[in-house]
C-alpha atoms as a PDB file:
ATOM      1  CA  UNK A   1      53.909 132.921 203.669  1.00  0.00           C
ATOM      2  CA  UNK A   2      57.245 131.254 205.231  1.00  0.00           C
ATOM      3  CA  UNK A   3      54.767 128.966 207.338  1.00  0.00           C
ATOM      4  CA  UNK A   4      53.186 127.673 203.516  1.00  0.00           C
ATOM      5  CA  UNK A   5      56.472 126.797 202.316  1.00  0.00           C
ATOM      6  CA  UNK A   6      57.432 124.495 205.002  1.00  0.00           C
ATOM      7  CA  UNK A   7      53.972 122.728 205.320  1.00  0.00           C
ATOM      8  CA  UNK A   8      54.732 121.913 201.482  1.00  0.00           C
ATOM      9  CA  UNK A   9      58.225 121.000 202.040  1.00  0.00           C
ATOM     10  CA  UNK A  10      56.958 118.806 204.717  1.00  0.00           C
ATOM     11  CA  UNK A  11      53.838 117.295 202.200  1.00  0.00           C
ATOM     12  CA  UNK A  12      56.659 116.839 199.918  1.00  0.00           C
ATOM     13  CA  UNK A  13      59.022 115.283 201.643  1.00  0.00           C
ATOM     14  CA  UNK A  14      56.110 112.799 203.016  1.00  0.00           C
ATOM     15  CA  UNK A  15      54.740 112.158 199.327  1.00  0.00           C
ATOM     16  CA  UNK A  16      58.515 110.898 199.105  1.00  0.00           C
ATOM     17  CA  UNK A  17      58.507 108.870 201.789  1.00  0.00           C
ATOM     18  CA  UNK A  18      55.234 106.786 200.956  1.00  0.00           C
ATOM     19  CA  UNK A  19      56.381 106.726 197.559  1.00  0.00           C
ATOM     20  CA  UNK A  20      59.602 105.116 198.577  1.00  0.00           C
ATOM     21  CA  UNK A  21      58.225 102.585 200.962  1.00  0.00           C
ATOM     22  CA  UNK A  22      55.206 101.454 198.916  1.00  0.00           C
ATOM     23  CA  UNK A  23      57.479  98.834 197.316  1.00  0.00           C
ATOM     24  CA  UNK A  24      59.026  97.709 200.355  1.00  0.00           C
ATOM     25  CA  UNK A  25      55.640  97.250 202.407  1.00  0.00           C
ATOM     26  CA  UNK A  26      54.930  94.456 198.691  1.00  0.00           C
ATOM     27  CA  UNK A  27      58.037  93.054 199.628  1.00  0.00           C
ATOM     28  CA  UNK A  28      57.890  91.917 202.826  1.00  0.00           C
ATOM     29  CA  UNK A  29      54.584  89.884 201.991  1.00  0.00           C
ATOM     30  CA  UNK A  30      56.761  88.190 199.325  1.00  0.00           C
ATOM     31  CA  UNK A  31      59.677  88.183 202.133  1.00  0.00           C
ATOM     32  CA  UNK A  32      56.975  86.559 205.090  1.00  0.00           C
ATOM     33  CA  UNK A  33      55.732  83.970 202.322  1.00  0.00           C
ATOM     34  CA  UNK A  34      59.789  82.976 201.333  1.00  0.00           C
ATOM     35  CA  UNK A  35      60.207  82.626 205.626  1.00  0.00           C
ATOM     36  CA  UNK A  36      57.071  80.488 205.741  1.00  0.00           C
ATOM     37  CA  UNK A  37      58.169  78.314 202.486  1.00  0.00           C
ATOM     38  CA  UNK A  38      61.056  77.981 204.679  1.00  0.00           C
ATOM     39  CA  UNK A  39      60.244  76.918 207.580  1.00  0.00           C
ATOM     40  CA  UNK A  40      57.952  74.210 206.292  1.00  0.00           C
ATOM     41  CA  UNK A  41      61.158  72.779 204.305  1.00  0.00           C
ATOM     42  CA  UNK A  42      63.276  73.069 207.660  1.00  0.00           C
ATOM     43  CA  UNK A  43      60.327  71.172 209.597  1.00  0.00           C
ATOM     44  CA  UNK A  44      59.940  68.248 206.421  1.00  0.00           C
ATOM     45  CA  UNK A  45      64.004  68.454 206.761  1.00  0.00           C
ATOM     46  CA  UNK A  46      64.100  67.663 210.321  1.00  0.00           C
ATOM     47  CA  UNK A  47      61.259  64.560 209.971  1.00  0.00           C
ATOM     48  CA  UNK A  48      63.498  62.989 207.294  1.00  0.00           C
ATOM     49  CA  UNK A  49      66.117  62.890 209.623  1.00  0.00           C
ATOM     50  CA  UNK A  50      64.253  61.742 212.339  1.00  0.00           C
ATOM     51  CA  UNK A  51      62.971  58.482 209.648  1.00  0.00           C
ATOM     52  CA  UNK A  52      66.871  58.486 208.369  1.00  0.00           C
ATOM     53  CA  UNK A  53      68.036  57.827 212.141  1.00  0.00           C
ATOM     54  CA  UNK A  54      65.541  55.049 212.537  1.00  0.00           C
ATOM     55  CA  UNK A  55      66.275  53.863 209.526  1.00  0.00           C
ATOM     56  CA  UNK A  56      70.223  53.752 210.469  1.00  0.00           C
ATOM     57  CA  UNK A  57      69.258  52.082 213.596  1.00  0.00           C
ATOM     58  CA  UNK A  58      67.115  49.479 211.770  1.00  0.00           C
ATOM     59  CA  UNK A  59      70.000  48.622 208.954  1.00  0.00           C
ATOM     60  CA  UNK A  60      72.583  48.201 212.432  1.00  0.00           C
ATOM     61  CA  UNK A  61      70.194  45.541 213.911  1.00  0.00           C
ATOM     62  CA  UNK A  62      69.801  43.871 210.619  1.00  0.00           C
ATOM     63  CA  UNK A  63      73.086  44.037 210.158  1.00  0.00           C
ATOM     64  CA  UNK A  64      74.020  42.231 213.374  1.00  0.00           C
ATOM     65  CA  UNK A  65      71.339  39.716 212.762  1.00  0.00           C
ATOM     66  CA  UNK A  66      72.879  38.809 209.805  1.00  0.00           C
ATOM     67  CA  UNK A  67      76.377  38.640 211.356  1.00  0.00           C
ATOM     68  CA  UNK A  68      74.505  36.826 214.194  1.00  0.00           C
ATOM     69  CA  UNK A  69      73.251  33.720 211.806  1.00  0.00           C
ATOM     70  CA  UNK A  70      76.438  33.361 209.293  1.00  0.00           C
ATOM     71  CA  UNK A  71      78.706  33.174 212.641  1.00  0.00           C
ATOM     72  CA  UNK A  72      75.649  30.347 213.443  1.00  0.00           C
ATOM     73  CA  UNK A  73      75.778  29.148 209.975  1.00  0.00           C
ATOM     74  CA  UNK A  74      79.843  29.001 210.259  1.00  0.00           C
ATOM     75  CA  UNK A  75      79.557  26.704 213.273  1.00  0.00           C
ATOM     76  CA  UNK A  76      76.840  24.326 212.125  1.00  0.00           C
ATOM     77  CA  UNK A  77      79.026  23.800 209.092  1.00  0.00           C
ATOM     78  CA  UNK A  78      81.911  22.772 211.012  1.00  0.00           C
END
């Protein structure tokens, strides 16, 4: 009779414990989705900033060139 009450104790107690982590196991789909969304944003994050370094680079040189002729300009003016 003891031996019953502890296998239902034990049924129980497991009912419980699925019951608890049903909504947790739904979660972490949503959770792996949100880390995926992520990732994706990180990855388009770090290609911008690969294009905004080139760009940088590309406004410098410009920016010389343009330096480069009015300094020319300057001098043919003279």
């Amino acid at each position: 009779m003891l031996l019953w009450i502890w296998i239902a104790v034990v049924v129980v107690g497991l009912i419980i414990l699925i019951a608890a982590a049903a909504p947790l196991l739904g979660r972490l789909s949503e959770l792996r989705r949100a880390a995926v969304k992520l990732q994706r944003r990180q990855e388009e994050a770090m290609k911008l900033q690969e294009k905004a370094l080139v760009l940088q680079e590309t406004v410098l040189e410009v920016q010389q060139r343009a330096e480069t002729t009015q300094s020319k300009l300057a001098a043919i003016r003279r």
